[in-house]
PDB file of N, CA and C in Angstrom:
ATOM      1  N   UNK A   1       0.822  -1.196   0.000  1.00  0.00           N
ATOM      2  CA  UNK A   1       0.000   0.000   0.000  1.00  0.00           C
ATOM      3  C   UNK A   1       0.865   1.258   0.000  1.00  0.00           C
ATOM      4  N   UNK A   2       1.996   0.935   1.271  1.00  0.00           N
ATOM      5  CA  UNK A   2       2.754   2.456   0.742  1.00  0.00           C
ATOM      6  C   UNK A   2       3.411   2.850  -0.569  1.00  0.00           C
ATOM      7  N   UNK A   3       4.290   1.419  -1.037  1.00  0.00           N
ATOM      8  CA  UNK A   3       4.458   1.310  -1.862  1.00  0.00           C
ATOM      9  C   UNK A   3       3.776   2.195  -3.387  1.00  0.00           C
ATOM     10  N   UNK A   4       2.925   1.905  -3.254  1.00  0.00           N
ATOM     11  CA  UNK A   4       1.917   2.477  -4.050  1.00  0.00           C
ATOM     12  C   UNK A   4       1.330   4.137  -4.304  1.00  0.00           C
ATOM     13  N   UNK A   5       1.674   4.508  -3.388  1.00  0.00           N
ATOM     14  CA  UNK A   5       1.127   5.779  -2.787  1.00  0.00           C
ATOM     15  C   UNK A   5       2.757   6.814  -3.684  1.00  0.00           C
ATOM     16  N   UNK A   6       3.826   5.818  -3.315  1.00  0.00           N
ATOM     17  CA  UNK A   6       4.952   6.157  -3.295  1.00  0.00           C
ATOM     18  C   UNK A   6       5.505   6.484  -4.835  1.00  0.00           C
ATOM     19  N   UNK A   7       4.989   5.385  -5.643  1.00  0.00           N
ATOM     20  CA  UNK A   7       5.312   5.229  -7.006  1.00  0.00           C
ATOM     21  C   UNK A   7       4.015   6.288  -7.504  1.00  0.00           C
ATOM     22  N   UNK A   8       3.218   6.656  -7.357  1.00  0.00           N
ATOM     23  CA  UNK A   8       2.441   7.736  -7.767  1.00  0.00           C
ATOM     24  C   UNK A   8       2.489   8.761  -7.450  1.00  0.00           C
ATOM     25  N   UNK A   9       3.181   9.232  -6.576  1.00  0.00           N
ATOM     26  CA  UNK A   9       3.922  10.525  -6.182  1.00  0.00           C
ATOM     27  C   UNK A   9       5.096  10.606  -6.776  1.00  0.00           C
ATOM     28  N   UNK A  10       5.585   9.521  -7.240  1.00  0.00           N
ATOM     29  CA  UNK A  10       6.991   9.933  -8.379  1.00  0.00           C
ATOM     30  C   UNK A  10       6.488  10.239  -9.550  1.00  0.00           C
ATOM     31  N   UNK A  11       5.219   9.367  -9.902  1.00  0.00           N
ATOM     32  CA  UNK A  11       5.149   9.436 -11.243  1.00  0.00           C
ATOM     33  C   UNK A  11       4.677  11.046 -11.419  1.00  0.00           C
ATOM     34  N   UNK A  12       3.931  11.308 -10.792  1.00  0.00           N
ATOM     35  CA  UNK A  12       3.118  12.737 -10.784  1.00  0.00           C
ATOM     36  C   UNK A  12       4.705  13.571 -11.146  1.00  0.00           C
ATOM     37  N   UNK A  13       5.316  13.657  -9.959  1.00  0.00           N
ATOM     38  CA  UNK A  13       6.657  14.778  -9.739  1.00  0.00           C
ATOM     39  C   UNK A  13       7.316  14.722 -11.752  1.00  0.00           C
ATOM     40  N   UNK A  14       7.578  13.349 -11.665  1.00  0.00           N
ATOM     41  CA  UNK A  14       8.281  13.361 -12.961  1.00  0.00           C
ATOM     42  C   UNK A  14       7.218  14.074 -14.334  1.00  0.00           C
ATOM     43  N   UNK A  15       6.011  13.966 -14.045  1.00  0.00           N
ATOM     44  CA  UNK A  15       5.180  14.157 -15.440  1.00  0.00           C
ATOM     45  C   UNK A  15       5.295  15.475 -15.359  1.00  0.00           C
ATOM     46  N   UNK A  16       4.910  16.461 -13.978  1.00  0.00           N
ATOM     47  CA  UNK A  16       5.076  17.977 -14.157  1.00  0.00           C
ATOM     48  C   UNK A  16       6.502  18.464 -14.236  1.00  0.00           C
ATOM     49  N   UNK A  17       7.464  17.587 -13.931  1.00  0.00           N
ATOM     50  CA  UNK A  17       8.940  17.922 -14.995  1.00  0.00           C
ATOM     51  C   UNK A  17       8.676  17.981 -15.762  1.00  0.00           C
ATOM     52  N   UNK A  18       8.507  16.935 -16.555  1.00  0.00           N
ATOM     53  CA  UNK A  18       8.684  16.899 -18.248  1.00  0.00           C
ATOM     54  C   UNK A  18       7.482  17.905 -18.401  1.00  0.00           C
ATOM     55  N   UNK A  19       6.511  18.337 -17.827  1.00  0.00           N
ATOM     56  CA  UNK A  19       5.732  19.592 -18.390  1.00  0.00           C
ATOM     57  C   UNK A  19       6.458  20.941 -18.550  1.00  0.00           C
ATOM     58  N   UNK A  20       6.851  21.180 -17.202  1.00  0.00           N
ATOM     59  CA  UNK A  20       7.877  22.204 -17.341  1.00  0.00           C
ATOM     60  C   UNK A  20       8.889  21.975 -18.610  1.00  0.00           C
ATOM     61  N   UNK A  21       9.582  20.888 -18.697  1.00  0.00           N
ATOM     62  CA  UNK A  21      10.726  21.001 -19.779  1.00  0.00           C
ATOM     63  C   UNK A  21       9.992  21.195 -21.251  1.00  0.00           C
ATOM     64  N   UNK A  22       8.870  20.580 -20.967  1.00  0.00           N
ATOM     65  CA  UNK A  22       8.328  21.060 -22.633  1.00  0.00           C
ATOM     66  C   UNK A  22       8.041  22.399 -22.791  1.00  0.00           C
ATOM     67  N   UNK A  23       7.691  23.080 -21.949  1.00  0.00           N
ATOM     68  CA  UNK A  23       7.170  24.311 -21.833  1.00  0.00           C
ATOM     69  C   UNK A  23       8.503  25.336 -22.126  1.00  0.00           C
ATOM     70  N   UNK A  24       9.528  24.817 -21.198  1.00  0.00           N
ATOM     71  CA  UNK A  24      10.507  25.752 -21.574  1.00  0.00           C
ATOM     72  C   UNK A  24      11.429  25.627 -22.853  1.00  0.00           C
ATOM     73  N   UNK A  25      11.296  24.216 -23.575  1.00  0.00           N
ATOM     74  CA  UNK A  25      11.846  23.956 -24.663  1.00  0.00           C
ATOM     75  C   UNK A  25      10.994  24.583 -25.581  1.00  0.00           C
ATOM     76  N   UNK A  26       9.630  24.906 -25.781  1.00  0.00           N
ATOM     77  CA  UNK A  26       8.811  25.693 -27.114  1.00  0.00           C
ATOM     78  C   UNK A  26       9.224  27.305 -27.016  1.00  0.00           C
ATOM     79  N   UNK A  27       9.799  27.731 -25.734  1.00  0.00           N
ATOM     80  CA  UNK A  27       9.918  28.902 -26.087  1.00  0.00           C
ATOM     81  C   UNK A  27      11.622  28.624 -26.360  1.00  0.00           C
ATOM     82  N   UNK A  28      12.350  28.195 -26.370  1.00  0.00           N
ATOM     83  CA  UNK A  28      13.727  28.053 -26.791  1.00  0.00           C
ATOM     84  C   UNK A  28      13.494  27.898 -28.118  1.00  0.00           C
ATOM     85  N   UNK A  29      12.737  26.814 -28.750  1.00  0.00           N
ATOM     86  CA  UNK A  29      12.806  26.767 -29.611  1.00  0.00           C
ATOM     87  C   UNK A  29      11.914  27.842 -30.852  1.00  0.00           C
ATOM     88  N   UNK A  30      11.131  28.858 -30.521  1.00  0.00           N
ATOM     89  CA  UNK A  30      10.766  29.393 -31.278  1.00  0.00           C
ATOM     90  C   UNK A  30      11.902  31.394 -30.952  1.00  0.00           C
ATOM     91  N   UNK A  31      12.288  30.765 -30.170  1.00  0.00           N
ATOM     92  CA  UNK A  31      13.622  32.239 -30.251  1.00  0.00           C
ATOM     93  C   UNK A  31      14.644  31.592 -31.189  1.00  0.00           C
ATOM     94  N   UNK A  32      14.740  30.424 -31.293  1.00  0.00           N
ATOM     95  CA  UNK A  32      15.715  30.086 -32.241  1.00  0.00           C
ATOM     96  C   UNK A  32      15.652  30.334 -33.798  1.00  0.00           C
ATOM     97  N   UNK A  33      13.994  29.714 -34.088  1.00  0.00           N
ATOM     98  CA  UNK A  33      13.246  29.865 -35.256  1.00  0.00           C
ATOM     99  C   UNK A  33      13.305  31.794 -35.550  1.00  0.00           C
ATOM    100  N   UNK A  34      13.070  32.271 -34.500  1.00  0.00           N
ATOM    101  CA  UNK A  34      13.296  34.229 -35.278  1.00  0.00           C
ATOM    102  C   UNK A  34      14.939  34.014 -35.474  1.00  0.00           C
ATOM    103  N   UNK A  35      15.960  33.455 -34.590  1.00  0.00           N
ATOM    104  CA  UNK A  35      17.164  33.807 -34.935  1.00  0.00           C
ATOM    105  C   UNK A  35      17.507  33.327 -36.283  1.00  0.00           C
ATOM    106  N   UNK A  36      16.952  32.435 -36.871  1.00  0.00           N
ATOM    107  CA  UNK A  36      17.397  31.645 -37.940  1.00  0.00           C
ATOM    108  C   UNK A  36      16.925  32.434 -39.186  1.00  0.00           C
ATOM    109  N   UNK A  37      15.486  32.911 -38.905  1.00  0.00           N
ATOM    110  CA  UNK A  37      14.522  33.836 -39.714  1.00  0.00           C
ATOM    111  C   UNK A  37      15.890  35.563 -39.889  1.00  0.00           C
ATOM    112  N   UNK A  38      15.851  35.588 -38.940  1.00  0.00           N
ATOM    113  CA  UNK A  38      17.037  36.902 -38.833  1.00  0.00           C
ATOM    114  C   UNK A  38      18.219  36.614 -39.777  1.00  0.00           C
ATOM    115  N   UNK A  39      18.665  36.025 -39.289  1.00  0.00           N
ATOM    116  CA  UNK A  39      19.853  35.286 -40.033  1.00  0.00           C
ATOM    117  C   UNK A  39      19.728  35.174 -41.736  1.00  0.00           C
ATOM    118  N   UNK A  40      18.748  34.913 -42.222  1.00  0.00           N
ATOM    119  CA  UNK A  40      17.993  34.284 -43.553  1.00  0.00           C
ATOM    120  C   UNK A  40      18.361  35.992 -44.160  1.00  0.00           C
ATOM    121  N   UNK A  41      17.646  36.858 -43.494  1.00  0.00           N
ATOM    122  CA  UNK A  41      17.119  38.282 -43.651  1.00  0.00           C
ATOM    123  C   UNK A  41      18.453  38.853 -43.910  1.00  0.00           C
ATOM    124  N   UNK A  42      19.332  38.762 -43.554  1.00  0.00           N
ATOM    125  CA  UNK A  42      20.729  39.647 -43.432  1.00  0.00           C
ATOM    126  C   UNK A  42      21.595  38.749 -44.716  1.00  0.00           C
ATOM    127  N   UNK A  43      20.998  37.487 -44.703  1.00  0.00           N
ATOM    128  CA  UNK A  43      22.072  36.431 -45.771  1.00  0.00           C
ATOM    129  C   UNK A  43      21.664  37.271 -47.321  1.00  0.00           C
ATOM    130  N   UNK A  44      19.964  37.725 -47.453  1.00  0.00           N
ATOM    131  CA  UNK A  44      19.306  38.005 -48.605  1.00  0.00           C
ATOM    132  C   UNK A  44      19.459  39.305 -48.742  1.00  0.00           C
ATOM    133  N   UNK A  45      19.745  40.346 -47.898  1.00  0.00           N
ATOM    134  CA  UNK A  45      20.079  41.939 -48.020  1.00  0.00           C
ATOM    135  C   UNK A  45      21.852  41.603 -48.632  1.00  0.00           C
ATOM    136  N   UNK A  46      22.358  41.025 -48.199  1.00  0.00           N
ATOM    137  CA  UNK A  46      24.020  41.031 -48.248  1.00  0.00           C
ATOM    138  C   UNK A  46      23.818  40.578 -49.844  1.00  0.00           C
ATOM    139  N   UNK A  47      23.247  39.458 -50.354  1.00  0.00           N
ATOM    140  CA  UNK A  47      23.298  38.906 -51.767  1.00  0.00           C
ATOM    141  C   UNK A  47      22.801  39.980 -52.402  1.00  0.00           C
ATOM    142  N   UNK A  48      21.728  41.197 -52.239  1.00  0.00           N
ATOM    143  CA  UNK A  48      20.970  41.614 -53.133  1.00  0.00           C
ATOM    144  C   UNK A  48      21.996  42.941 -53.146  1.00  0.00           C
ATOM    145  N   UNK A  49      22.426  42.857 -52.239  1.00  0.00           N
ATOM    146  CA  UNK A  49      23.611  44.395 -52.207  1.00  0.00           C
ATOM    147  C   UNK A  49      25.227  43.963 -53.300  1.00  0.00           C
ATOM    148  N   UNK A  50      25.247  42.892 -53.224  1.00  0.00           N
ATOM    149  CA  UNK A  50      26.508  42.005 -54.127  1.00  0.00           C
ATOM    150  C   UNK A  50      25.876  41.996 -55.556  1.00  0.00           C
ATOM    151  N   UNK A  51      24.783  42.058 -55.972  1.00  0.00           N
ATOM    152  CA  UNK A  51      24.030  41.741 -57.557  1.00  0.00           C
ATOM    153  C   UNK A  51      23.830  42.975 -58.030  1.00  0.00           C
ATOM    154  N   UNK A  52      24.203  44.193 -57.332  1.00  0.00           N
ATOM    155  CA  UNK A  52      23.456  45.394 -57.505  1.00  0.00           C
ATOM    156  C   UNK A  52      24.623  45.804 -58.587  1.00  0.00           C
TER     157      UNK A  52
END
């Protein structure tokens, strides 16, 4: 019985980790997605300034 009580209080702890880590990985990953977008933006001004 404690047993039991015990392994469902881990499982809980661990699931709202991995909530948190997902949570903080979508915003990592969409600051990455503008940096990459940024990046794109400066690659296509630099080419169009070289063709001119």
């Amino acid at each position: 019985m404690l047993w039991g009580i015990f392994v469902r209080n881990f499982a809980s702890s661990i699931l709202v980790w991995l909530m948190i880590a997902v949570l903080a990985g979508c915003n990592t990953v969409s600051g990455f997605g503008k940096d990459v977008q940024k990046l794109g933006r400066k690659m296509e001004e630099a080419a169009d300034r070289r063709n001119r």
